[in-house]
C-alpha atoms as a PDB file:
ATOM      1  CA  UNK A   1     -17.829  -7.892   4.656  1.00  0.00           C
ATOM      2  CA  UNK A   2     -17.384  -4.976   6.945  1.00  0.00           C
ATOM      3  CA  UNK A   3     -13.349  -6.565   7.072  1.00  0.00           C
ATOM      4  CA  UNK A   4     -13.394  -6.212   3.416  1.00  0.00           C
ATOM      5  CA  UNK A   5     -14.578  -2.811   2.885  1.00  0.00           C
ATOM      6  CA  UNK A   6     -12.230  -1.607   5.656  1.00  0.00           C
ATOM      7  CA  UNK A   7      -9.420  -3.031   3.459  1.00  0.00           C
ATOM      8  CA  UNK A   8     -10.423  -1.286   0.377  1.00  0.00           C
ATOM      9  CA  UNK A   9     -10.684   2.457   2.010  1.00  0.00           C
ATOM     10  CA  UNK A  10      -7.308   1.252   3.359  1.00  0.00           C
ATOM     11  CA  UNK A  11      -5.857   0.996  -0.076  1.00  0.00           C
ATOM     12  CA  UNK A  12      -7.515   3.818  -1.082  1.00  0.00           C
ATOM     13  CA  UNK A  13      -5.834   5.963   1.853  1.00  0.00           C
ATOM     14  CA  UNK A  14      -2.152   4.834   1.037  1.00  0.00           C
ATOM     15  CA  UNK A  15      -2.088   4.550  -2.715  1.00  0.00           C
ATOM     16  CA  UNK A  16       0.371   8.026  -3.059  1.00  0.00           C
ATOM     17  CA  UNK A  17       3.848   7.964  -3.382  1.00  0.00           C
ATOM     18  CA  UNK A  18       4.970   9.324  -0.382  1.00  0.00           C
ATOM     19  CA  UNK A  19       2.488   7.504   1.626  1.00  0.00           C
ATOM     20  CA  UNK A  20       3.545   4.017   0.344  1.00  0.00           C
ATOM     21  CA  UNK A  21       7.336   5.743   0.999  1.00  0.00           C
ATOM     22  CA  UNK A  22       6.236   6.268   4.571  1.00  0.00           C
ATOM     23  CA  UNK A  23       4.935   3.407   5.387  1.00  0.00           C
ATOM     24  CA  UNK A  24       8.024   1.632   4.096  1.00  0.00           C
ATOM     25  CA  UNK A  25       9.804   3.438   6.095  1.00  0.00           C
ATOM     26  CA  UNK A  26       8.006   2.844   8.785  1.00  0.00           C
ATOM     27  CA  UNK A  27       8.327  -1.085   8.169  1.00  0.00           C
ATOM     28  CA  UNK A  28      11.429  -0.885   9.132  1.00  0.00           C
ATOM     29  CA  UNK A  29      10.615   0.548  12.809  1.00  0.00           C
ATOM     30  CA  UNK A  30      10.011   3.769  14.730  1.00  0.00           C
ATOM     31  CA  UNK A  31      11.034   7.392  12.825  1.00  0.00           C
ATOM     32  CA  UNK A  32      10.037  10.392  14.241  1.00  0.00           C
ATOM     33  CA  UNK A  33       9.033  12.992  11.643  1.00  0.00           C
ATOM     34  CA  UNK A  34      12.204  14.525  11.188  1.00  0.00           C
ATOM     35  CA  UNK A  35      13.363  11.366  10.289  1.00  0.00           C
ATOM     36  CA  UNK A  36      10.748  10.853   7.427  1.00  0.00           C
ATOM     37  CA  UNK A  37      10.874  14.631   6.664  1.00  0.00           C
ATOM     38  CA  UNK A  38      14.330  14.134   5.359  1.00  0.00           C
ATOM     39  CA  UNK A  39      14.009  10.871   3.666  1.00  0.00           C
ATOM     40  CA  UNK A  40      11.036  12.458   1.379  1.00  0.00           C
ATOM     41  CA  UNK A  41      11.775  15.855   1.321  1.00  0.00           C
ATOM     42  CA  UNK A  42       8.918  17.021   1.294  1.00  0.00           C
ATOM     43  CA  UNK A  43       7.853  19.852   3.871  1.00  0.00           C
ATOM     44  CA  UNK A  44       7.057  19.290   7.255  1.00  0.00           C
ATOM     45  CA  UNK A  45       3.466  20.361   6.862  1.00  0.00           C
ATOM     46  CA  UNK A  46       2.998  17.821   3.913  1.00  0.00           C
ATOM     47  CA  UNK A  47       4.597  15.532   6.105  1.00  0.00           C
ATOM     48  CA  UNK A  48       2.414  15.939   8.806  1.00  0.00           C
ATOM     49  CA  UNK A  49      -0.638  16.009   6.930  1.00  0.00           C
ATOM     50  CA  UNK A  50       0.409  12.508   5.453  1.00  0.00           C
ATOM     51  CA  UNK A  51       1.192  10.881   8.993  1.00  0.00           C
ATOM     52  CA  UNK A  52      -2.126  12.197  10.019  1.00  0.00           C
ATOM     53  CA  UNK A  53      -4.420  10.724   7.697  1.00  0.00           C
ATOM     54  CA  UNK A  54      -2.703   7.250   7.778  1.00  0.00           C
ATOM     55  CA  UNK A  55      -3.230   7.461  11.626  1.00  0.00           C
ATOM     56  CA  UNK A  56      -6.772   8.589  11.806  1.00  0.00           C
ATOM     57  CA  UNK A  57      -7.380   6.022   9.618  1.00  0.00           C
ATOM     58  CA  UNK A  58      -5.965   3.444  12.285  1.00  0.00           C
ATOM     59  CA  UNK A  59      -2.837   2.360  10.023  1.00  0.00           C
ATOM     60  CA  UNK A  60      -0.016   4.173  11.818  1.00  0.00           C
ATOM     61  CA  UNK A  61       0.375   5.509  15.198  1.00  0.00           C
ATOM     62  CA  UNK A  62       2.323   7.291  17.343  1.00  0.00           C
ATOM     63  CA  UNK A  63       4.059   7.857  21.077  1.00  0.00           C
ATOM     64  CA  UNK A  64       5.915  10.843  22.418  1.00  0.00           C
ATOM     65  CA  UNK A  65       9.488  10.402  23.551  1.00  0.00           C
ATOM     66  CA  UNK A  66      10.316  13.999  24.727  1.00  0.00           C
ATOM     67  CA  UNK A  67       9.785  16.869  22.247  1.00  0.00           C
ATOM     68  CA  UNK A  68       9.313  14.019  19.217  1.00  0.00           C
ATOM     69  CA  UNK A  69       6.613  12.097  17.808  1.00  0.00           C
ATOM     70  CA  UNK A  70       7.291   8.341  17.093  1.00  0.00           C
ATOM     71  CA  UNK A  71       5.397   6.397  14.158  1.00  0.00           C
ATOM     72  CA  UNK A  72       5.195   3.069  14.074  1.00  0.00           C
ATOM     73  CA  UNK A  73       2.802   0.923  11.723  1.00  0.00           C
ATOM     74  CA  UNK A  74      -0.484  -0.893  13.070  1.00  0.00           C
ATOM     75  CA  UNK A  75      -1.490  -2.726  10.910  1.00  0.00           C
ATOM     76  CA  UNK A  76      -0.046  -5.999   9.659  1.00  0.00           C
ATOM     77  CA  UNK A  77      -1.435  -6.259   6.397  1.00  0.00           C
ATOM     78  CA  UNK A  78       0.583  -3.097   4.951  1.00  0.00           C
ATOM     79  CA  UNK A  79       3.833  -5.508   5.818  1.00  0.00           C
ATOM     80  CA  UNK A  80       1.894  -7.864   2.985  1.00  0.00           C
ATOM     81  CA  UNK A  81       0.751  -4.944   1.046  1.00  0.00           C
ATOM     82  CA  UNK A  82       4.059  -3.794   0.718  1.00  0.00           C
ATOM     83  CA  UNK A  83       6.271  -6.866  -0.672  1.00  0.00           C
ATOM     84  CA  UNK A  84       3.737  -7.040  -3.337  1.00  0.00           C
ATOM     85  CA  UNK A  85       4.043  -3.851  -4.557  1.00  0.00           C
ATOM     86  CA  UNK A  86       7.823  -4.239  -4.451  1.00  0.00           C
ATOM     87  CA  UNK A  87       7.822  -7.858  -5.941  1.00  0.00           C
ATOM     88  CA  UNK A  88       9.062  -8.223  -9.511  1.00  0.00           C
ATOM     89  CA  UNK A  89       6.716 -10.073 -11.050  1.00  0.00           C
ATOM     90  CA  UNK A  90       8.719 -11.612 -14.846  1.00  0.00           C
ATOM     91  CA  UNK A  91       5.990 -11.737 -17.382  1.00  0.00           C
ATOM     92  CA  UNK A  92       1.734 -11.295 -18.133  1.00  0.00           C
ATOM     93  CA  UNK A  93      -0.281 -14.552 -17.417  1.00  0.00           C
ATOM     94  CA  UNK A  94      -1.104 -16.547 -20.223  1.00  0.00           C
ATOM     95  CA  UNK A  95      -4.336 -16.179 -21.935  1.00  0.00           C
ATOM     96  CA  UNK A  96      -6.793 -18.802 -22.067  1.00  0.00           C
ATOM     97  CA  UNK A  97      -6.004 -21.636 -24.117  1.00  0.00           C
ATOM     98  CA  UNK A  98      -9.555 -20.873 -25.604  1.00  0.00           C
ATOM     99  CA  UNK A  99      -8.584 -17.563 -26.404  1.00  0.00           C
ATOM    100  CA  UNK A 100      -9.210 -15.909 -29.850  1.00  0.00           C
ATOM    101  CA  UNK A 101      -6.412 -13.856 -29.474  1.00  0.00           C
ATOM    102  CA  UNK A 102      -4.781 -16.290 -28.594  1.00  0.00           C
ATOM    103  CA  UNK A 103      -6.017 -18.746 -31.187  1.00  0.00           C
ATOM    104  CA  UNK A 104      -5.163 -21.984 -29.321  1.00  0.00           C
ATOM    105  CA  UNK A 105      -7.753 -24.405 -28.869  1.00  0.00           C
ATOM    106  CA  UNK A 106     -11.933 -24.411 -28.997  1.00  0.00           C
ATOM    107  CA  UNK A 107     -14.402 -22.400 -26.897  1.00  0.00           C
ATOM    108  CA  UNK A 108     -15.359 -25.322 -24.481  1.00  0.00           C
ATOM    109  CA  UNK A 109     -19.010 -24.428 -24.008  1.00  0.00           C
ATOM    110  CA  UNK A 110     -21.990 -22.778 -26.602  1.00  0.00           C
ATOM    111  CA  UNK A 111     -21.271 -19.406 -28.049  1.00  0.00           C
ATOM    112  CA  UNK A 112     -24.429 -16.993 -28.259  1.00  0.00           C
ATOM    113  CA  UNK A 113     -25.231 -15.563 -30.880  1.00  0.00           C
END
């Protein structure tokens, strides 16, 4: 369960815009924060702020080559995370054939009253 809940403050952490940008970035290997500065531009500050909560929260990290910091993802399931969000899904799922909207078909157990 603990797993699970981890997950969920996960998703609650990266669901912005620029921190789903980042982290796409990032998916496709090491930028230092110039690099991701001028991909977003945004400021460095906001930038920093960003890469900061995504790595105390264990999803990104970084190394220091010289003067520059070097992000790389951690965690595998934002590779997953991410195709879905960029898959094109074609239509809505069909309603149940039971469906009132839908009007196909009988309720297959007893309605309450």
């Amino acid at each position: 369960m603990n797993d699970y809940l981890s997950r969920i403050e996960e998703l609650k952490l990266v669901a912005h815009p620029a921190r789903i940008a980042i982290l796409d970035e990032l998916s496709n290997g090491v930028k230092c924060v110039s690099d991701i500065q001028d991909f977003l531009e945004i400021s460095q500050s906001n930038v920093s702020q960003h890469l900061s909560a995504l790595r105390h929260a264990g999803v990104i990290d970084f190394y220091i080559d010289g003067r520059l910091r070097c992000y790389y993802l951690r965690q595998p399931f934002i590779l997953d995370l991410l195709e879905i969000i960029k898959k094109d899904y074609p239509a809505e799922l069909p309603g149940p054939e039971c469906c009132p909207v839908t009007k196909k078909g009988k309720y297959p157990g007893k309605r309450k009253n």
